[in-house]
N, C-alpha and C. Protein backbone atom coordinates (compact mmCIF):
# COMPACT_ATOMS: atom_id res chain seq x y z
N UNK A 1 -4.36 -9.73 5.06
CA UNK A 1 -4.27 -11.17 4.77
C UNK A 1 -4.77 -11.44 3.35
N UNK A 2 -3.80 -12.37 2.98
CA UNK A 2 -4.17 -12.39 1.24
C UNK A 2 -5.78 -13.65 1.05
N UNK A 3 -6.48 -12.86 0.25
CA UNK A 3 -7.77 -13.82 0.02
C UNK A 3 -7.11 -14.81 -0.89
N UNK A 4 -7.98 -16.00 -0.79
CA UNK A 4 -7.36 -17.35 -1.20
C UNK A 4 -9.51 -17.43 -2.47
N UNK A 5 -8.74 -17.53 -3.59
CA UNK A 5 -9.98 -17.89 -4.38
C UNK A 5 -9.40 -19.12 -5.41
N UNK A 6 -10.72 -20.02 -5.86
CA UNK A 6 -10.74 -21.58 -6.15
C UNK A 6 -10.94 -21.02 -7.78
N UNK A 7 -9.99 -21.04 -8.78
CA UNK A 7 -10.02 -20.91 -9.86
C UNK A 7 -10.92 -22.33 -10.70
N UNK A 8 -12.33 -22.12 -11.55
CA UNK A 8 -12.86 -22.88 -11.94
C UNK A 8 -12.13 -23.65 -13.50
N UNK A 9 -10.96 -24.05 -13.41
CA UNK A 9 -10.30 -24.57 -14.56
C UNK A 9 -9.47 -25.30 -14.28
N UNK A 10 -8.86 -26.51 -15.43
CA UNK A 10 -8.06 -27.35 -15.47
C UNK A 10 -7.26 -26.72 -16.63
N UNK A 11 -7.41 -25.60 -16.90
CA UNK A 11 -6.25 -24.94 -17.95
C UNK A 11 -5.12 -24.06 -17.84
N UNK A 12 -4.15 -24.78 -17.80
CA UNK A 12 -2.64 -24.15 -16.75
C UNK A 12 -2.10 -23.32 -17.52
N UNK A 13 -2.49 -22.58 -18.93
CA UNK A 13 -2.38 -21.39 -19.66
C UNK A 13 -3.33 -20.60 -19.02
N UNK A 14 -4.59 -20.88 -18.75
CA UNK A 14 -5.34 -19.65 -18.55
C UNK A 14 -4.97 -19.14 -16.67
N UNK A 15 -4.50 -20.51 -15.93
CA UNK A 15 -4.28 -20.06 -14.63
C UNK A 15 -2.96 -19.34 -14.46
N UNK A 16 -2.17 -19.21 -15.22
CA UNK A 16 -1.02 -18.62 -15.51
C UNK A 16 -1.19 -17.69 -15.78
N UNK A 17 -2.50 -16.87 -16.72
CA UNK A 17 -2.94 -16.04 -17.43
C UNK A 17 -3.34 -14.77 -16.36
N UNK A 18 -4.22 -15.31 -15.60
CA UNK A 18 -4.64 -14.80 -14.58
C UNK A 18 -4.01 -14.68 -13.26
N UNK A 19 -3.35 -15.30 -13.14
CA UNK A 19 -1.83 -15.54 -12.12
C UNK A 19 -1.12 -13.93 -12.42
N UNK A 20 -0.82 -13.88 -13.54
CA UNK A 20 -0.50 -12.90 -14.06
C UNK A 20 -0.63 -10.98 -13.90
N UNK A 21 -2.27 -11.50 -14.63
CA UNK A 21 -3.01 -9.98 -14.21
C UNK A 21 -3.52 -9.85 -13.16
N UNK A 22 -3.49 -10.70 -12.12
CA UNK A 22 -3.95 -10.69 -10.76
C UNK A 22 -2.61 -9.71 -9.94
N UNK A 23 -1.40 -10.34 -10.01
CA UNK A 23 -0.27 -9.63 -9.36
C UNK A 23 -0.66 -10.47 -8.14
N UNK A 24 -0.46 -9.44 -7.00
CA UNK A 24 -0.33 -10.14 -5.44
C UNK A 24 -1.63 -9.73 -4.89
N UNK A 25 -3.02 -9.29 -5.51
CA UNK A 25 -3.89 -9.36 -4.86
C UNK A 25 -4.77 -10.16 -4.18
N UNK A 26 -4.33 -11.16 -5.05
CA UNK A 26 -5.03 -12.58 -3.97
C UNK A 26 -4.61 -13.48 -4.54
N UNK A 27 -4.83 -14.87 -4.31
CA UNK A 27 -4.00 -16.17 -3.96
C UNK A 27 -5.22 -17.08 -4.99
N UNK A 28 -4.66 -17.39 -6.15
CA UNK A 28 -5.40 -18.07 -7.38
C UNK A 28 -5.05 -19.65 -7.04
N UNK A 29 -5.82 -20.22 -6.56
CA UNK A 29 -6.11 -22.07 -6.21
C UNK A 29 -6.42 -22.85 -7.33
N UNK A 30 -5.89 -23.39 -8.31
CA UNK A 30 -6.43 -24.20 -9.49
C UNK A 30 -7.10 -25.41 -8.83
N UNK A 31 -8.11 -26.01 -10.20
CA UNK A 31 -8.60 -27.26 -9.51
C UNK A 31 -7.62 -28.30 -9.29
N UNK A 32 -6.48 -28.43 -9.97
CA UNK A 32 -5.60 -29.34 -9.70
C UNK A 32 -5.30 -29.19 -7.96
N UNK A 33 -4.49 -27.75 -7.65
CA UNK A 33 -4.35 -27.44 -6.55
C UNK A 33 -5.19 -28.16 -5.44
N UNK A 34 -6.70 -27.63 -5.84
CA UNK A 34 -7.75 -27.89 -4.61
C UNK A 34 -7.82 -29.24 -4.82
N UNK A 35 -6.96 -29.86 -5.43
CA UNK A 35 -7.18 -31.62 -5.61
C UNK A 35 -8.75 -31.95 -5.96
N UNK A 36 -9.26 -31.17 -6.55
CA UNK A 36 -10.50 -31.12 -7.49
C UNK A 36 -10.67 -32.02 -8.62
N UNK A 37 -10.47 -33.35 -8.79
CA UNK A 37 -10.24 -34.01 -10.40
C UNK A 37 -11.65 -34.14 -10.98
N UNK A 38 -12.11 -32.85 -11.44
CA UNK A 38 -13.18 -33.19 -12.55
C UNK A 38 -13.38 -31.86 -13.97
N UNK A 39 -13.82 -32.45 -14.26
CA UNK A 39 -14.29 -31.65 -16.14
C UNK A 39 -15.47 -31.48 -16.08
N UNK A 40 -15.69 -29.45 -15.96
CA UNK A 40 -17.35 -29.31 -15.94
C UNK A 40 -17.39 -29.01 -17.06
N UNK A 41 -18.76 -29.40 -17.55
CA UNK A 41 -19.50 -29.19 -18.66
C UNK A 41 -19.43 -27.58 -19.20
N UNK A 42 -19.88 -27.18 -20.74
CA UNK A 42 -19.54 -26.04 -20.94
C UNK A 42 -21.03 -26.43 -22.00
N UNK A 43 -22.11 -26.62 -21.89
CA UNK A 43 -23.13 -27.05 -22.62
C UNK A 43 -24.36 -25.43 -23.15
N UNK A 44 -23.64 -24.49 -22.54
CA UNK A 44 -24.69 -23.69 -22.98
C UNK A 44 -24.20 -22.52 -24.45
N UNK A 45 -24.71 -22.16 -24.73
CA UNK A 45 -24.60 -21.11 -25.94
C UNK A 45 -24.17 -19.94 -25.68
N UNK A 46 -24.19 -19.51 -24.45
CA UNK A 46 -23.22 -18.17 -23.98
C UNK A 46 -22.35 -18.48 -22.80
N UNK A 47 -20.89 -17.34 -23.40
CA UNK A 47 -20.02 -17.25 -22.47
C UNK A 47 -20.42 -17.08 -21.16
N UNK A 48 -21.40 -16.20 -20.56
CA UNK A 48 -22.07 -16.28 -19.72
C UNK A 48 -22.03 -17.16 -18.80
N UNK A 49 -23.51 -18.00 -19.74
CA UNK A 49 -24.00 -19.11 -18.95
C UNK A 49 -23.04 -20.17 -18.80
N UNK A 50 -21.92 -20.22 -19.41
CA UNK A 50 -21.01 -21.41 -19.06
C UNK A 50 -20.32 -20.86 -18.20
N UNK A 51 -19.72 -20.04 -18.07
CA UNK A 51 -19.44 -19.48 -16.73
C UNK A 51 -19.46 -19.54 -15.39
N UNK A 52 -20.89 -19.10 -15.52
CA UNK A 52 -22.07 -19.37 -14.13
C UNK A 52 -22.12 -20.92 -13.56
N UNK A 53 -22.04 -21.77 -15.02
CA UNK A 53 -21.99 -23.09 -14.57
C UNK A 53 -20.79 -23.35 -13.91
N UNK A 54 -19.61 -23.31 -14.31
CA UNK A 54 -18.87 -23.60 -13.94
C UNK A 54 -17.91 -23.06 -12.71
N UNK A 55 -18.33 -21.89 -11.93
CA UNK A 55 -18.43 -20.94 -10.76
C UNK A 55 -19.71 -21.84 -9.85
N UNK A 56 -20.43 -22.31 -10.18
CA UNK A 56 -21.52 -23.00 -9.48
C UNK A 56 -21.50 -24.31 -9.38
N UNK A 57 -20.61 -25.01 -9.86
CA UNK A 57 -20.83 -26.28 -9.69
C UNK A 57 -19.27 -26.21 -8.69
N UNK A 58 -18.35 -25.19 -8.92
CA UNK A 58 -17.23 -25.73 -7.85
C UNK A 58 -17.84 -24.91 -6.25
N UNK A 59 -18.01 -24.25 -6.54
CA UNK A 59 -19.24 -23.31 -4.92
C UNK A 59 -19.83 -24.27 -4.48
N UNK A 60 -20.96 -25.13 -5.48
CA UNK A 60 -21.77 -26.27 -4.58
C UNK A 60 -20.80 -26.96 -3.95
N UNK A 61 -19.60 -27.72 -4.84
CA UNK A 61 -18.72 -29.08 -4.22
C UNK A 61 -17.87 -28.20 -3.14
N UNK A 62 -17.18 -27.15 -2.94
CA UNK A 62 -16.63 -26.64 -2.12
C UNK A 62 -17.47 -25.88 -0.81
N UNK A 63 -18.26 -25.03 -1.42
CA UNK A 63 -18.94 -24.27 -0.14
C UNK A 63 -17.89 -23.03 -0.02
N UNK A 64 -16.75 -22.76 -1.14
CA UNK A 64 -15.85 -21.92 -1.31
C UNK A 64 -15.82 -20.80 -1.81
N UNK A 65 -15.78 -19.35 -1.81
CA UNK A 65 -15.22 -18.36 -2.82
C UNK A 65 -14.71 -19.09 -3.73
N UNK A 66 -14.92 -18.63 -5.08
CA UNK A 66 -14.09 -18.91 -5.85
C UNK A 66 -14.87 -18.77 -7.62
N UNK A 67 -13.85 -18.46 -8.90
CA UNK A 67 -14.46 -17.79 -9.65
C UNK A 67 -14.26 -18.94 -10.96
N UNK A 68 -14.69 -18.12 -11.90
CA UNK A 68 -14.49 -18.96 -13.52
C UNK A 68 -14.51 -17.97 -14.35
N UNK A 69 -14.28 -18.16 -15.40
CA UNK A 69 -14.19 -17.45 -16.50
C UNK A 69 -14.41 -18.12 -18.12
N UNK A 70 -14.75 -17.48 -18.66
CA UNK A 70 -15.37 -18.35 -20.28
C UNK A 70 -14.83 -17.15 -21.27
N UNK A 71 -14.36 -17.91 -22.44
CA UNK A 71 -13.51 -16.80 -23.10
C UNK A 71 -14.25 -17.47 -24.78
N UNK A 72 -14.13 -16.30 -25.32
CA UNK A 72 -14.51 -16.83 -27.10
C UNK A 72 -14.06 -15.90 -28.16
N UNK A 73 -13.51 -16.48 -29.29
CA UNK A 73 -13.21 -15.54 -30.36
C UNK A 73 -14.43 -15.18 -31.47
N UNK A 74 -14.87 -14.08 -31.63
CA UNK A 74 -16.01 -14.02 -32.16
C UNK A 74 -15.36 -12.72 -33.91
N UNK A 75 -15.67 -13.91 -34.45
CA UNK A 75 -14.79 -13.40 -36.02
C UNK A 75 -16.20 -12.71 -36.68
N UNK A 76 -16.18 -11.32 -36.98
CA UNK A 76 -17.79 -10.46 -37.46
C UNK A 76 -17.79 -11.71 -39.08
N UNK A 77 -16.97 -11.19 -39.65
CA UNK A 77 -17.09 -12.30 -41.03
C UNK A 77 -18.16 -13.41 -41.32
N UNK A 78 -17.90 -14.36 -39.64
CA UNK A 78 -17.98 -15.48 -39.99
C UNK A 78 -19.68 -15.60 -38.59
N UNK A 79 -20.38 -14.32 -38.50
CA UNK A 79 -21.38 -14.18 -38.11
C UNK A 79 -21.33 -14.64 -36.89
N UNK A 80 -19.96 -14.36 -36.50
CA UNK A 80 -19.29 -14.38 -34.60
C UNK A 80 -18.70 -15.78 -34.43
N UNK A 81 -18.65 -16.32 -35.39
CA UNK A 81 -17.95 -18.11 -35.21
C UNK A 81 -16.42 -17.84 -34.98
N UNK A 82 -15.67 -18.43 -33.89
CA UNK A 82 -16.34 -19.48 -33.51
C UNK A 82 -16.88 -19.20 -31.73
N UNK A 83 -17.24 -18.31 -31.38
CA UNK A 83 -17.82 -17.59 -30.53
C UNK A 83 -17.43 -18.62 -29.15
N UNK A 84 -18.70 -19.00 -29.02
CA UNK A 84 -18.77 -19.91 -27.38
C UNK A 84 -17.86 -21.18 -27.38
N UNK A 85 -17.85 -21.51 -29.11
CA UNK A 85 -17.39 -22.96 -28.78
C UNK A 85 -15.69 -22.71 -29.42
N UNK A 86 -14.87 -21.69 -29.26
CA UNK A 86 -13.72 -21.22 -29.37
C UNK A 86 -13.13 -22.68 -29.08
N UNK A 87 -13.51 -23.24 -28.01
CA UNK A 87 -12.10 -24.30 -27.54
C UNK A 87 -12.15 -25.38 -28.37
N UNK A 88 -13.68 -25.96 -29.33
CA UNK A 88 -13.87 -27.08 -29.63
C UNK A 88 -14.49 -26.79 -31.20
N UNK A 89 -13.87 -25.28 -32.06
CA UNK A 89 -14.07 -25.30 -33.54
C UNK A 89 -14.12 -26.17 -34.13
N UNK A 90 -12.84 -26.63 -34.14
CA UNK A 90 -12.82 -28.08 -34.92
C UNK A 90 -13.04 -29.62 -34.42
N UNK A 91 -13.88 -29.59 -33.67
CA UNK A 91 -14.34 -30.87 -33.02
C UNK A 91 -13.69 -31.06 -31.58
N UNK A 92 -13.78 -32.51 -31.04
CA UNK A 92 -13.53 -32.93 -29.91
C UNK A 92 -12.62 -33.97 -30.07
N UNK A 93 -11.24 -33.72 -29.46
CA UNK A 93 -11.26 -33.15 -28.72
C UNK A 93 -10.59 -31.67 -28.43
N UNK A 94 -10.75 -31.08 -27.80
CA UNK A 94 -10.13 -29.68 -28.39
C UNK A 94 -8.59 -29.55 -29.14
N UNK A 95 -8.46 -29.15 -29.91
CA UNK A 95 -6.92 -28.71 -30.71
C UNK A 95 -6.70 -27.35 -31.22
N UNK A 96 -5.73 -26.41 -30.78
CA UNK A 96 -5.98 -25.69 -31.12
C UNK A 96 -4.99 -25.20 -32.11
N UNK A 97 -4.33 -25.68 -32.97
CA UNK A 97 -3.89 -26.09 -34.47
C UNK A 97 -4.88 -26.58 -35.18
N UNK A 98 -5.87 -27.57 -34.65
CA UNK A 98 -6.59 -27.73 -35.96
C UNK A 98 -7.93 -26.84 -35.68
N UNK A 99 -8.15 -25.59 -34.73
CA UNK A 99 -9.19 -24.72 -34.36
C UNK A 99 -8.59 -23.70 -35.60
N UNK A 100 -7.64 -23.47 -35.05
CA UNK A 100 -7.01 -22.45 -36.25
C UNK A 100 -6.76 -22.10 -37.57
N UNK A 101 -6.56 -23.74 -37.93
CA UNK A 101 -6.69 -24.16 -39.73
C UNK A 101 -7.98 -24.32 -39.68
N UNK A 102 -8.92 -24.14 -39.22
CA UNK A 102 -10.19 -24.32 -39.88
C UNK A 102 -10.94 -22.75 -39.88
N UNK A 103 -10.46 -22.13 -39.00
CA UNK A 103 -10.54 -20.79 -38.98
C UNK A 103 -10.52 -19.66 -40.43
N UNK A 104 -8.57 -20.17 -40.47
CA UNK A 104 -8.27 -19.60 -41.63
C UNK A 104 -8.98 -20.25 -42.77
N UNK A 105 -9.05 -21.08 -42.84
CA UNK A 105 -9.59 -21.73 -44.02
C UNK A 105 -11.17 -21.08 -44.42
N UNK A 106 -11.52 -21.01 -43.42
CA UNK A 106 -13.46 -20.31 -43.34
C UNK A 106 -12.76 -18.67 -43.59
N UNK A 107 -11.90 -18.01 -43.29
CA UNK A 107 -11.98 -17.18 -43.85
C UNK A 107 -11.26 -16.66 -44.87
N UNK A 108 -10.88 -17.53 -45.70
CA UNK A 108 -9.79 -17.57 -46.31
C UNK A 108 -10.73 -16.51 -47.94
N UNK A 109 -12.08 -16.30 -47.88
CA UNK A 109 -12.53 -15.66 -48.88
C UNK A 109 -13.06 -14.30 -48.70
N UNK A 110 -12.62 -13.85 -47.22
CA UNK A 110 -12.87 -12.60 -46.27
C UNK A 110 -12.07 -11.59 -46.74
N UNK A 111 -12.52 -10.82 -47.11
CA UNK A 111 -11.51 -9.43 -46.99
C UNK A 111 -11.21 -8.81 -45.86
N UNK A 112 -12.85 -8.71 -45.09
CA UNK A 112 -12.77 -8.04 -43.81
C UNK A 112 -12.82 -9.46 -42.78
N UNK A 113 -11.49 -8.79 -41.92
CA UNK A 113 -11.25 -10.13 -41.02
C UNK A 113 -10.63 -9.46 -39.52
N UNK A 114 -11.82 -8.23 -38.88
CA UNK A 114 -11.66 -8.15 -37.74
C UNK A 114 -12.51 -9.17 -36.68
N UNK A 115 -11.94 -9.08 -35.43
CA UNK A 115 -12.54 -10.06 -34.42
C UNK A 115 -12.11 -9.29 -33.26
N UNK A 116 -13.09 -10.26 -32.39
CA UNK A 116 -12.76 -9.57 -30.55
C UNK A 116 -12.96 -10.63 -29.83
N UNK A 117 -11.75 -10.44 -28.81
CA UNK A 117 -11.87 -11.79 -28.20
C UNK A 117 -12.46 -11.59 -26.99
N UNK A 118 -13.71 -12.02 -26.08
CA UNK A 118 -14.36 -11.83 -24.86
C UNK A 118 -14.28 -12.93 -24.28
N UNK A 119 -14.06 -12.18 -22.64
CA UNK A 119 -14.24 -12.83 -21.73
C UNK A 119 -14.87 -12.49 -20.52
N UNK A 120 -15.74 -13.19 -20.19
CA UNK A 120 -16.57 -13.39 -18.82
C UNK A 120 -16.40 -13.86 -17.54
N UNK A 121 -15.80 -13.15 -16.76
CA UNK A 121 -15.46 -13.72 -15.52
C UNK A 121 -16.60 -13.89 -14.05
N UNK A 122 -17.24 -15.10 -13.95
CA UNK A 122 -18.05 -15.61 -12.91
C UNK A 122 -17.61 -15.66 -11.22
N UNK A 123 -18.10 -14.76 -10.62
CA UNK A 123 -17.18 -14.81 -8.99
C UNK A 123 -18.24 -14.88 -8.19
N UNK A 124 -18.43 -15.91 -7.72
CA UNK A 124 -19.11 -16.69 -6.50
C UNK A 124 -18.40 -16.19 -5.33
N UNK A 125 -18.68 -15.14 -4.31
CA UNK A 125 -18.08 -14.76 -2.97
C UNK A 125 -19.49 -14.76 -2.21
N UNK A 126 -18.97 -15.00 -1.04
CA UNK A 126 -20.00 -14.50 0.22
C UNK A 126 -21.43 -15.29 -0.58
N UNK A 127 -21.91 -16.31 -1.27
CA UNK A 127 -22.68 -17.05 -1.93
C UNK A 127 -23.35 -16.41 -2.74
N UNK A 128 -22.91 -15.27 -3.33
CA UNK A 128 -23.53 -14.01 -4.16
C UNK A 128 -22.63 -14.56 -5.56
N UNK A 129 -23.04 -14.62 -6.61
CA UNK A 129 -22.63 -14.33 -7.42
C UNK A 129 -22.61 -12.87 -8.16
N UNK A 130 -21.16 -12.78 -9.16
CA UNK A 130 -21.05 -11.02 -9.60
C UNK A 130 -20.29 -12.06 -11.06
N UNK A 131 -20.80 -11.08 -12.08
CA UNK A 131 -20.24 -10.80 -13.53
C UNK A 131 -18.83 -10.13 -13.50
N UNK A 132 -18.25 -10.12 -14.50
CA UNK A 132 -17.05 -9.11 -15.01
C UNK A 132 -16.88 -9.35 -16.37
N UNK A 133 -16.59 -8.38 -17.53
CA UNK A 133 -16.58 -8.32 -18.87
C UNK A 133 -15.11 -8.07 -19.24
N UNK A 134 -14.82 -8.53 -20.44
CA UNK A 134 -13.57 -8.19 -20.68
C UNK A 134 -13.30 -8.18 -22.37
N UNK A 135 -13.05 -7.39 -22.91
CA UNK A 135 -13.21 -7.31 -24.59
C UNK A 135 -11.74 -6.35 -25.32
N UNK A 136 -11.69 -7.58 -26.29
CA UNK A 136 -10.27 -7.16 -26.68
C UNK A 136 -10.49 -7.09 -28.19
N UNK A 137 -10.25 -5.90 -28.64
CA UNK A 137 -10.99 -5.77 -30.36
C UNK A 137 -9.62 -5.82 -31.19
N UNK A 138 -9.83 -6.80 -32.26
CA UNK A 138 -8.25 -6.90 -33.34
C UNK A 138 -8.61 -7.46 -34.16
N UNK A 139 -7.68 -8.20 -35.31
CA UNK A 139 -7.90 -8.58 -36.46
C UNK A 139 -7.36 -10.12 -36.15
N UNK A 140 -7.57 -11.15 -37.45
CA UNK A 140 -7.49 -12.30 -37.82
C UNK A 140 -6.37 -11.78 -38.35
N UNK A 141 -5.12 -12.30 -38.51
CA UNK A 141 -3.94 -12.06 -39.54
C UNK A 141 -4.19 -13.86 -40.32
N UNK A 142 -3.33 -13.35 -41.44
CA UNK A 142 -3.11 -14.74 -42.67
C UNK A 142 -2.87 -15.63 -42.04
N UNK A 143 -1.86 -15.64 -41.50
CA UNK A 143 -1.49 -16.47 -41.33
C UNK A 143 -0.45 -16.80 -39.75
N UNK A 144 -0.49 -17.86 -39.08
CA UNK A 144 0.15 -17.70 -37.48
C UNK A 144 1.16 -17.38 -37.31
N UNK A 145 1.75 -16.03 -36.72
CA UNK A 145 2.94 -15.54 -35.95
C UNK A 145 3.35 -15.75 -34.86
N UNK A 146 4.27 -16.83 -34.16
CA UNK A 146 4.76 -16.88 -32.85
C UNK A 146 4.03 -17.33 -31.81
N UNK A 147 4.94 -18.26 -30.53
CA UNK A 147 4.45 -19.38 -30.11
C UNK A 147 4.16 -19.36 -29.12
N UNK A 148 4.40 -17.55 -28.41
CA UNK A 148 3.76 -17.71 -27.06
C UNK A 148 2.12 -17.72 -27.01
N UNK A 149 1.69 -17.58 -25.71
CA UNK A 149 0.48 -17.89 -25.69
C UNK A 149 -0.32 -19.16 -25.83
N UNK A 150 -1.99 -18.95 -26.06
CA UNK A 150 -2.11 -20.41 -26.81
C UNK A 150 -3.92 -20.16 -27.15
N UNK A 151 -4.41 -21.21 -27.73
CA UNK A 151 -5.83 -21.03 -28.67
C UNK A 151 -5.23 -20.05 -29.59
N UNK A 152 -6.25 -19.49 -29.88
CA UNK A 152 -5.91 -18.44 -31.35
C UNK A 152 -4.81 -17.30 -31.68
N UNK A 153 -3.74 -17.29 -30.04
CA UNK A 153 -3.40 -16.24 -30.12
C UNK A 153 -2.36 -15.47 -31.21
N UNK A 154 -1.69 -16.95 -31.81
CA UNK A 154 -0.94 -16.86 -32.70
C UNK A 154 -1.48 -16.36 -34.34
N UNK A 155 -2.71 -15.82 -34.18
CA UNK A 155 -3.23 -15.62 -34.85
C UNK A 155 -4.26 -14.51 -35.07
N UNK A 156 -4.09 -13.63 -33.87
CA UNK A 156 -4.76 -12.90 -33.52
C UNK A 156 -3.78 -11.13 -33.42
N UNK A 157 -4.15 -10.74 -33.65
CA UNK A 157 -3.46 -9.16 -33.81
C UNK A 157 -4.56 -7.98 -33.04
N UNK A 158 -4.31 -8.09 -31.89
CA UNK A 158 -4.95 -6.62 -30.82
C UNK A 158 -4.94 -5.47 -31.58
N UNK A 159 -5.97 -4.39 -31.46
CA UNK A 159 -6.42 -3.01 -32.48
C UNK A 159 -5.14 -2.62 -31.32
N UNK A 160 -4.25 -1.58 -32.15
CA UNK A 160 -3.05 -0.73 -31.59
C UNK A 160 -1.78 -1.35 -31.86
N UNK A 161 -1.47 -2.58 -31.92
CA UNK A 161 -0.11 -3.23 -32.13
C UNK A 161 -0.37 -3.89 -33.27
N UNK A 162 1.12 -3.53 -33.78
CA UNK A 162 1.78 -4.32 -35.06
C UNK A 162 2.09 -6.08 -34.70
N UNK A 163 1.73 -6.52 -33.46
CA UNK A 163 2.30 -7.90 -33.30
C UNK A 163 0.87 -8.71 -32.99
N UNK A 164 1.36 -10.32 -32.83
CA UNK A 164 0.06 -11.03 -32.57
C UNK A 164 0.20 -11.27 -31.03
N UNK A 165 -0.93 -11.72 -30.67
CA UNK A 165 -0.52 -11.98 -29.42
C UNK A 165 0.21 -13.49 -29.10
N UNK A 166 0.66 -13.89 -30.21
CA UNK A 166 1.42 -15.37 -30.07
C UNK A 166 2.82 -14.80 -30.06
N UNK A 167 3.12 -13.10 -30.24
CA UNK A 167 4.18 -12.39 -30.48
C UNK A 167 5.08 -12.28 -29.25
N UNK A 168 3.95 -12.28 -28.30
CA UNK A 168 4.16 -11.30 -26.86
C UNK A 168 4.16 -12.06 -26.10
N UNK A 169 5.03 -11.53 -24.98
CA UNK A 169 5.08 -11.79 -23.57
C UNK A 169 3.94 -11.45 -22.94
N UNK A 170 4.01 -12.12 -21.80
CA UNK A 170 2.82 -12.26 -20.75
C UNK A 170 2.92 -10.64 -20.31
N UNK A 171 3.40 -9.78 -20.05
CA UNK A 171 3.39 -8.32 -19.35
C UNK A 171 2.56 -7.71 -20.78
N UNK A 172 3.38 -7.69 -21.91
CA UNK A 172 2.80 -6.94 -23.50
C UNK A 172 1.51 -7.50 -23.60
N UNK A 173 1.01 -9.08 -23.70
CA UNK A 173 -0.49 -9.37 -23.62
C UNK A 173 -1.12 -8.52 -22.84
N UNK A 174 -0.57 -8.43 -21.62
CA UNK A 174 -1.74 -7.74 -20.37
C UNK A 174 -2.26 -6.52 -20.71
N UNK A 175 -1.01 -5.56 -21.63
CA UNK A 175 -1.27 -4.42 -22.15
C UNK A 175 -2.88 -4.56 -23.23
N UNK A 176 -2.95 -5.09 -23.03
CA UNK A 176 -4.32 -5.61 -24.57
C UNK A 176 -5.55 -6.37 -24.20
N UNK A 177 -5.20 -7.64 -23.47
CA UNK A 177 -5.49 -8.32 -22.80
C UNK A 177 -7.51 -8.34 -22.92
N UNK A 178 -8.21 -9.02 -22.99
CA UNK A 178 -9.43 -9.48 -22.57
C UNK A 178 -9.37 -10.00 -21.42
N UNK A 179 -8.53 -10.98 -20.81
CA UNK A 179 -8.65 -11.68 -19.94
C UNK A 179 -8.43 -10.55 -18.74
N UNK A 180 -7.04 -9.55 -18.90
CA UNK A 180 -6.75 -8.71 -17.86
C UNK A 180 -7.70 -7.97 -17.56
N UNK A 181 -8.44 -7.16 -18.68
CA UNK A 181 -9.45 -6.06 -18.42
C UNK A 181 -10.82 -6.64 -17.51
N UNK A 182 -11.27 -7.99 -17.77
CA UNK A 182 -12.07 -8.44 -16.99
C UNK A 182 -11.39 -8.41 -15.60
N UNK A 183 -10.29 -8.88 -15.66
CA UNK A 183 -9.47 -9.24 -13.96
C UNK A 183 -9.07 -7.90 -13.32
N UNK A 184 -9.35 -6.93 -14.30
CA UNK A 184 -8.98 -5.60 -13.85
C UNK A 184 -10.33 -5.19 -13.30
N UNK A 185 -11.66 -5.48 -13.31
CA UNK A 185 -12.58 -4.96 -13.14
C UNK A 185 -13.30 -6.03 -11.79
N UNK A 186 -12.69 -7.07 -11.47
CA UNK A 186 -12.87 -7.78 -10.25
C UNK A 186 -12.15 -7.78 -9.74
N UNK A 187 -10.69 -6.77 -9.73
CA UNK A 187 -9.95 -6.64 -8.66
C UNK A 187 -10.85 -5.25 -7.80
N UNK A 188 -10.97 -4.71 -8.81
CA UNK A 188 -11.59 -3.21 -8.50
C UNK A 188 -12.97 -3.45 -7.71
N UNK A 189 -13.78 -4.78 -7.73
CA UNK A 189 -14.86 -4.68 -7.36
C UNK A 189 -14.73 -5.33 -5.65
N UNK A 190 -13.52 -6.23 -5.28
CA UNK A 190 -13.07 -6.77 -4.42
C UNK A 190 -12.53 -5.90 -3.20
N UNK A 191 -11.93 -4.93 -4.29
CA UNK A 191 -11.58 -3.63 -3.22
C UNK A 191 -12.40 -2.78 -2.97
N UNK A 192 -13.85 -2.81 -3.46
CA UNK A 192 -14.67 -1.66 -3.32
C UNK A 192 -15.53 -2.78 -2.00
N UNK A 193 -15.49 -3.74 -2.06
CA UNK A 193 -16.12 -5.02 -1.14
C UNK A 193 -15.11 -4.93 -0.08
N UNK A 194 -14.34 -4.46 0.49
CA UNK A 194 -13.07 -4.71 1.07
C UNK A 194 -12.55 -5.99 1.66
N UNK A 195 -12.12 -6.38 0.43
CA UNK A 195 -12.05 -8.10 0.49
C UNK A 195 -10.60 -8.33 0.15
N UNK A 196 -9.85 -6.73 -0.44
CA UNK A 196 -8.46 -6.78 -0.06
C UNK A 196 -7.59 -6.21 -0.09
């Protein structure tokens, strides 16, 4: 029987994302889905801890399984900016055209312009919370290539490929993926739990 888990987001790129690298191992519930209408806070300084928050505040309102995830582009250049607050670089409310021109622009005097994009996946089961890591090492390119995807991806170039990930399809991302490698490491922990 397929497990049913309460995805902690209102972001229908990232539930797509994970929709994705999940495959048919279990049954991804957005908050829209769970008829959930609210916006949790993301107030702390690590991917982490926003995470946790946001895995914990839908567990309290539900009493449900169910996970989150916090993602950030951390540019070495620019002394890991724009790290935690990836979604809201350029102010509030998030844009991620004008996250990007402000990006390039801050590094526009960089020679060296590698980055890695991480992500933290928060899974509240059985009222236990568990971590999962996910790290994707590449470069800043000049300037934005191609419109799939979304946040930085059009702008972002994975270590091993000649393309950005604004280049690629959802299967070629997964190949690279931050988001997958975390989802690859809580599928693995679900089956070692035999949960599916």
């Amino acid at each position: 029987m397929m497990k049913n888990l309460i995805f902690a987001t209102n972001n229908e790129h990232k539930v797509a994302e994970i929709r994705s690298a999940l495959g048919n191992f279990f049954q991804v519930i957005s908050l829209k889905e769970a008829k959930i209408n609210i916006d949790i806070e993301e107030p702390y300084d690590t991917l982490e801890e926003n995470a946790r928050e946001k895995s914990g505040v839908i567990h309290r309102l539900t009493q449900q399984d169910c996970f989150s995830e916090d993602t950030g582009l951390f540019v070495e250049a620019l002394n890991d900016e724009p790290g935690v607050k990836s979604a809201r670089y350029a102010g509030e409310p998030s844009d991620n055209k004008a996250n990007i021109e402000k990006l390039l622009l801050n590094l526009a005097s960089h020679a060296k312009r590698t980055a890695r994009f991480k992500t933290i996946i928060s899974l509240v089961l059985h009222k236990k919370e568990y971590l999962f890591e996910g790290i994707c090492e590449g470069t800043i390119i000049l300037e934005p290539i191609g419109s799939s995807g979304f946040g930085y991806d059009a702008v972002f170039m994975p270590a091993g490929s000649n393309k950005s990930f604004g280049e690629m399809d959802m299967e070629e991302k997964n190949q690279y993926s931050h988001r997958k490698k975390a989802v690859a490491k809580l599928i693995a922990f679900l089956q070692e739990q035999g949960n599916i």
